[in-house]
N, C-alpha and C. Protein backbone atom coordinates (compact mmCIF):
# COMPACT_ATOMS: atom_id res chain seq x y z
N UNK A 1 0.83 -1.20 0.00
CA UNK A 1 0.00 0.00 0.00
C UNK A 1 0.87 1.27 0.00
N UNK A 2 2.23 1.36 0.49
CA UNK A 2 3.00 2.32 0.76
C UNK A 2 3.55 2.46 -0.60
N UNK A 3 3.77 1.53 -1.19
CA UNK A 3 4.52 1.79 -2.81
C UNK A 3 3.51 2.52 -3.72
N UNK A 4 2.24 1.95 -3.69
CA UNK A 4 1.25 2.64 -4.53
C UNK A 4 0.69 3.82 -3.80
N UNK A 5 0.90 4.52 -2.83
CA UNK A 5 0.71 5.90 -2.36
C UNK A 5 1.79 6.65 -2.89
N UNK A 6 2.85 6.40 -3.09
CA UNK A 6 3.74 6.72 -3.25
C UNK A 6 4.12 6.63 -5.34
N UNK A 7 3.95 5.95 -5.64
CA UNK A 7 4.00 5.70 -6.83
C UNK A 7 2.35 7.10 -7.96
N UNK A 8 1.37 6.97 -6.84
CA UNK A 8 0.38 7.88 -7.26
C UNK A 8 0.65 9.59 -7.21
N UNK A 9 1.68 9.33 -5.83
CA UNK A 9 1.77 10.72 -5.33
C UNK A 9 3.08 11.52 -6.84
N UNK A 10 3.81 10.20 -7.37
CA UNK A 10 4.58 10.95 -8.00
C UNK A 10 4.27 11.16 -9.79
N UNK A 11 2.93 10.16 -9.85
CA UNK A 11 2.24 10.67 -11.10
C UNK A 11 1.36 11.86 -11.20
N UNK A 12 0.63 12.15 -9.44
CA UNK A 12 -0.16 13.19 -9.79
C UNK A 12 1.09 14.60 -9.66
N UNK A 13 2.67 14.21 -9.28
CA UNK A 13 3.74 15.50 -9.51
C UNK A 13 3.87 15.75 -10.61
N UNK A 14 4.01 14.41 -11.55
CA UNK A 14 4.84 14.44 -13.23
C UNK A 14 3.63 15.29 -13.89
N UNK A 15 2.01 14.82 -13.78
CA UNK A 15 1.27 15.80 -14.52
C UNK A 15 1.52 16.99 -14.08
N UNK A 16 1.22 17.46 -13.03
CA UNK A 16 1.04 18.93 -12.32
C UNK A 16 2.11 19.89 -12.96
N UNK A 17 3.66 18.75 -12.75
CA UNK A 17 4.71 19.63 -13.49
C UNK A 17 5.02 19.68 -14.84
N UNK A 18 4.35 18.34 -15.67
CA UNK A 18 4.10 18.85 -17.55
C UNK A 18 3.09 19.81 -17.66
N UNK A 19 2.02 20.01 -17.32
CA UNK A 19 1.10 20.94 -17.17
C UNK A 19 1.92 22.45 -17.39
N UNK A 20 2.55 22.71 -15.96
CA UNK A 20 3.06 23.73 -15.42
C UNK A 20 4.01 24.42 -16.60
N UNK A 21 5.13 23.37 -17.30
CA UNK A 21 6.03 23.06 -18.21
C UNK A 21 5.32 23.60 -19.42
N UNK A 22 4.38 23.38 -19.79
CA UNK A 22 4.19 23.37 -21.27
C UNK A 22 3.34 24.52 -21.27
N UNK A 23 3.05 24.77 -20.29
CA UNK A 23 1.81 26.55 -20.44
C UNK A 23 2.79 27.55 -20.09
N UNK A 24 4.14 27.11 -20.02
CA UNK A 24 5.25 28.37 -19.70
C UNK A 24 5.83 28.21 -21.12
N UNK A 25 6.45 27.93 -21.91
CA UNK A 25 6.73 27.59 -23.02
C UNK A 25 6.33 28.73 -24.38
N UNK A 26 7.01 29.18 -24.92
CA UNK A 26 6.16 30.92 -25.70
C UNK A 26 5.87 29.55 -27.11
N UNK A 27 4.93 30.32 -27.67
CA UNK A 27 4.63 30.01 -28.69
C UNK A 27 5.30 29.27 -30.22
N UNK A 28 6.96 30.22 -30.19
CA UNK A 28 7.48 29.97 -30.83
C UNK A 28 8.33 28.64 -31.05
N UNK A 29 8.29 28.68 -29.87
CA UNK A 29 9.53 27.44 -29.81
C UNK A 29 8.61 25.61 -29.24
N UNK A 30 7.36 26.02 -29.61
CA UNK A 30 6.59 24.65 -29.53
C UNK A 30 6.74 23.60 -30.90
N UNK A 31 7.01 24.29 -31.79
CA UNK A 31 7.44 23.45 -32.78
C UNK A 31 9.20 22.97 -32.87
N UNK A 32 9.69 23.53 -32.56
CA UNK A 32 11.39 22.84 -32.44
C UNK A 32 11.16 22.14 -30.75
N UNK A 33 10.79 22.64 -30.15
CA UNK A 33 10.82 21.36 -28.75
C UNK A 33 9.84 20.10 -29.10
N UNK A 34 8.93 20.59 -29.94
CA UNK A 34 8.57 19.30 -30.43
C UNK A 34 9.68 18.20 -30.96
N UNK A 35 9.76 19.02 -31.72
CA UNK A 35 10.90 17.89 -33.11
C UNK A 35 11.92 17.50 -31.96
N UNK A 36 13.00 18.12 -31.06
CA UNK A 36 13.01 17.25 -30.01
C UNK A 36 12.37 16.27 -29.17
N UNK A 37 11.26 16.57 -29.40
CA UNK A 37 10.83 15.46 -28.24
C UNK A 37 10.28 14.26 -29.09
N UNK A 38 10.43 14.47 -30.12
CA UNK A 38 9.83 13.57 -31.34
C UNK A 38 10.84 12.30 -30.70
N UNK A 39 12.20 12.94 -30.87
CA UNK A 39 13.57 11.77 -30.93
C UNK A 39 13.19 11.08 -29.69
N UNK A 40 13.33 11.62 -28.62
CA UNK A 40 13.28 11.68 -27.50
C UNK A 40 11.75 10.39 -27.02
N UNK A 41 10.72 10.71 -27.86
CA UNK A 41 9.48 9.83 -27.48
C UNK A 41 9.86 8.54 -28.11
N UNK A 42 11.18 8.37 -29.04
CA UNK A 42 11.15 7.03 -29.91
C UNK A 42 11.72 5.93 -28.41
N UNK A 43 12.42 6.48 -27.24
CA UNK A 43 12.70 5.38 -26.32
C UNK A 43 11.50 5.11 -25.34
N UNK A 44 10.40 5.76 -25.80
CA UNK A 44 8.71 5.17 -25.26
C UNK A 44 8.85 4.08 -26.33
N UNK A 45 8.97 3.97 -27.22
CA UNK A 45 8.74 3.25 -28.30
C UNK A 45 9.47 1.60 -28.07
N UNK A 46 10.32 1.80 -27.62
CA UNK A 46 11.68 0.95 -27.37
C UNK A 46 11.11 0.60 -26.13
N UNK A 47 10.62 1.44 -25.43
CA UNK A 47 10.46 0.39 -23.64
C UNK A 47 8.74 -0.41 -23.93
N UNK A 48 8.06 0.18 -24.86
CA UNK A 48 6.60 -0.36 -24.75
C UNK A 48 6.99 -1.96 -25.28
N UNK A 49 8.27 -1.83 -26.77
CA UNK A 49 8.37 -3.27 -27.51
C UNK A 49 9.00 -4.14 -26.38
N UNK A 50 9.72 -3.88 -25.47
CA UNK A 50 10.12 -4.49 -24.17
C UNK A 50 9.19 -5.20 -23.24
N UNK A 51 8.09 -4.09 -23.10
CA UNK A 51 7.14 -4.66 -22.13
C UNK A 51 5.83 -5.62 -22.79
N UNK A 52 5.64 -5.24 -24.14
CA UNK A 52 4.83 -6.00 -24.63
C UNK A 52 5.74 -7.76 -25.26
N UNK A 53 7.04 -7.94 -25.26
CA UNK A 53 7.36 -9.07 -25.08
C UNK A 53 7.84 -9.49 -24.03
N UNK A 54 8.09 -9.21 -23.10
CA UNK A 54 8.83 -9.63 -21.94
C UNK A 54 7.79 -11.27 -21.59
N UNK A 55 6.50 -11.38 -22.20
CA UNK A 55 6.02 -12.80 -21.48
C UNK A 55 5.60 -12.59 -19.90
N UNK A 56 5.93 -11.88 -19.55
CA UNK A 56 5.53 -12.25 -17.92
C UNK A 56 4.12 -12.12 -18.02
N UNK A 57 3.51 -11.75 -18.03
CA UNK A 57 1.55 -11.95 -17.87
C UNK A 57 1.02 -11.34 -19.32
N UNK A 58 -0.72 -12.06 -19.32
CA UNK A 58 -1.31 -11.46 -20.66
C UNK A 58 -1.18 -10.20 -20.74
N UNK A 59 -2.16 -9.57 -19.28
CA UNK A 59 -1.77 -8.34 -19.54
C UNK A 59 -0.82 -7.00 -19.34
N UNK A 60 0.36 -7.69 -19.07
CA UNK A 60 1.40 -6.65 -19.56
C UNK A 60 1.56 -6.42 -21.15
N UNK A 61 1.69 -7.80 -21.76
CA UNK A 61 2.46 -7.80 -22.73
C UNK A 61 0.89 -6.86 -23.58
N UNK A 62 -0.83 -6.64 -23.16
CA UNK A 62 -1.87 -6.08 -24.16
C UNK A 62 -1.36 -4.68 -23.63
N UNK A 63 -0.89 -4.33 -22.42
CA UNK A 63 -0.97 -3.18 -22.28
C UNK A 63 0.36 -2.54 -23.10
N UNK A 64 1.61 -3.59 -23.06
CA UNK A 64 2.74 -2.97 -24.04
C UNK A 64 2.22 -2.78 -24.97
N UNK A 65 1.46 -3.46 -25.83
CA UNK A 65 0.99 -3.32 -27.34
C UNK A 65 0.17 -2.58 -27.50
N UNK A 66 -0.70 -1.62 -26.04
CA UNK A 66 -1.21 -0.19 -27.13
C UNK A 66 -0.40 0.39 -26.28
N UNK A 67 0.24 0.83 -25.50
CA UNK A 67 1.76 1.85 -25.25
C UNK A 67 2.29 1.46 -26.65
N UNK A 68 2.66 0.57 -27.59
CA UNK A 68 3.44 0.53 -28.43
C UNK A 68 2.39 1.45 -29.56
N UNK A 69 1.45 0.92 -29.73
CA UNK A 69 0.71 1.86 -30.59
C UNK A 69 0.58 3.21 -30.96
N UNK A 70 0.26 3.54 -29.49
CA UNK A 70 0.22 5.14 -29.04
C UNK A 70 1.20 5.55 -29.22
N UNK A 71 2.16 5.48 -28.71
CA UNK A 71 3.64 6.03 -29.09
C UNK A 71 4.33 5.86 -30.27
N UNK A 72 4.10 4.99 -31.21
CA UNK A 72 4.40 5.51 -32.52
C UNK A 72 3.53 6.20 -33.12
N UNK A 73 2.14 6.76 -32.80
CA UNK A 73 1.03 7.46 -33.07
C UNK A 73 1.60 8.69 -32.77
N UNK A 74 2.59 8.55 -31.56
CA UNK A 74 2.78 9.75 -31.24
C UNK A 74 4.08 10.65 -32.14
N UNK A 75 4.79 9.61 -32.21
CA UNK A 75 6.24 9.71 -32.97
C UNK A 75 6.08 10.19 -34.80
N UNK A 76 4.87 9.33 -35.12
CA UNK A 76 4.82 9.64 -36.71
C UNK A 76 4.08 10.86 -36.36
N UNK A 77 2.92 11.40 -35.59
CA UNK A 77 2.01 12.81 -35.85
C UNK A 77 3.29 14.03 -35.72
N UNK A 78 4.00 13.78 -35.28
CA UNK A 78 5.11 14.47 -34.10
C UNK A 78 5.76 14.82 -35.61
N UNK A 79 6.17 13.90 -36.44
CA UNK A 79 7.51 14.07 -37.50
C UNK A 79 6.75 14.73 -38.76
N UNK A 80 5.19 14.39 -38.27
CA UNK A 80 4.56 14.79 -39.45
C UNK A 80 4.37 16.54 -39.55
N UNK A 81 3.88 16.93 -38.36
CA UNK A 81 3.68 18.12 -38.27
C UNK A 81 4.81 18.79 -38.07
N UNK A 82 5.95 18.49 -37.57
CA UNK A 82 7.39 19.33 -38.14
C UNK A 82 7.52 19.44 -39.59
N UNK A 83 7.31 18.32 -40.32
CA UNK A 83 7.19 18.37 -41.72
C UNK A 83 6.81 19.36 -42.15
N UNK A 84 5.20 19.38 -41.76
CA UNK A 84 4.39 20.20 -42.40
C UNK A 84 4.89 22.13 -42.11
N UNK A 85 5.53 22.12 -40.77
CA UNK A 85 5.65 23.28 -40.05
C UNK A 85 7.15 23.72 -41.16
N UNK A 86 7.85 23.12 -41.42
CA UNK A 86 9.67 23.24 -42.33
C UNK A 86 9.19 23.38 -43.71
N UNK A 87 8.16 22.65 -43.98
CA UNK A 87 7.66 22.89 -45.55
C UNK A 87 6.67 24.49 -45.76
N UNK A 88 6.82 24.73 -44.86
CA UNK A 88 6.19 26.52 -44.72
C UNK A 88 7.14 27.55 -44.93
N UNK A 89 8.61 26.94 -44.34
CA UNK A 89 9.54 27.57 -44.83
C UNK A 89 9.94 27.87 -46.57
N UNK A 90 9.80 26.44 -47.13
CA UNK A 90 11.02 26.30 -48.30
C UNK A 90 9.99 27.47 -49.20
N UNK A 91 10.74 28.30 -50.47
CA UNK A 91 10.58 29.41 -51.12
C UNK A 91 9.43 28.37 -52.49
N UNK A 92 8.23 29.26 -53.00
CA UNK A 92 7.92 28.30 -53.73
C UNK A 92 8.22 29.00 -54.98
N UNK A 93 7.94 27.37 -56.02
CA UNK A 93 8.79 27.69 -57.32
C UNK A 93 7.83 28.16 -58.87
């Protein structure tokens, strides 16, 4: 009971402080901290294919496989919309 008080107390910190994190953040620079965090979300990617084979119970390995989902959902929207945001740049012909 002490691990999961404790384990809750430090998910309801991590939201409170992405929250906090991302409404301080100016406008401009939400698209390049993206494209960082693009790279950065591919080792969600890498720990979900971990947990969805590891074998130890059914449902770890259903819950790895939509963590695996989601997070390349997250990784391709992520590369897509930098795309789209760099292709605003190039001069047209």
């Amino acid at each position: 009971m002490e691990q999961f008080v404790l384990l809750i107390s430090l998910f309801v910190l991590a939201v409170y402080l992405g929250i906090e994190l991302i409404t301080k953040v100016p406008p401009t620079l939400h698209t390049p901290l993206m494209s960082g965090c693009n790279a950065i979300s591919g080792i969600t990617v890498v720990g979900a294919l971990l947990a969805s084979g590891a074998q130890s119970s059914t449902l770890a390995s259903t819950l790895g496989f939509i963590a695996l989902v989601l997070a390349t959902i997250n990784v391709v929207g992520g590369f897509w919309v930098t795309h789209r945001m760099l292709s605003m740049f190039k001069k047209r012909g």
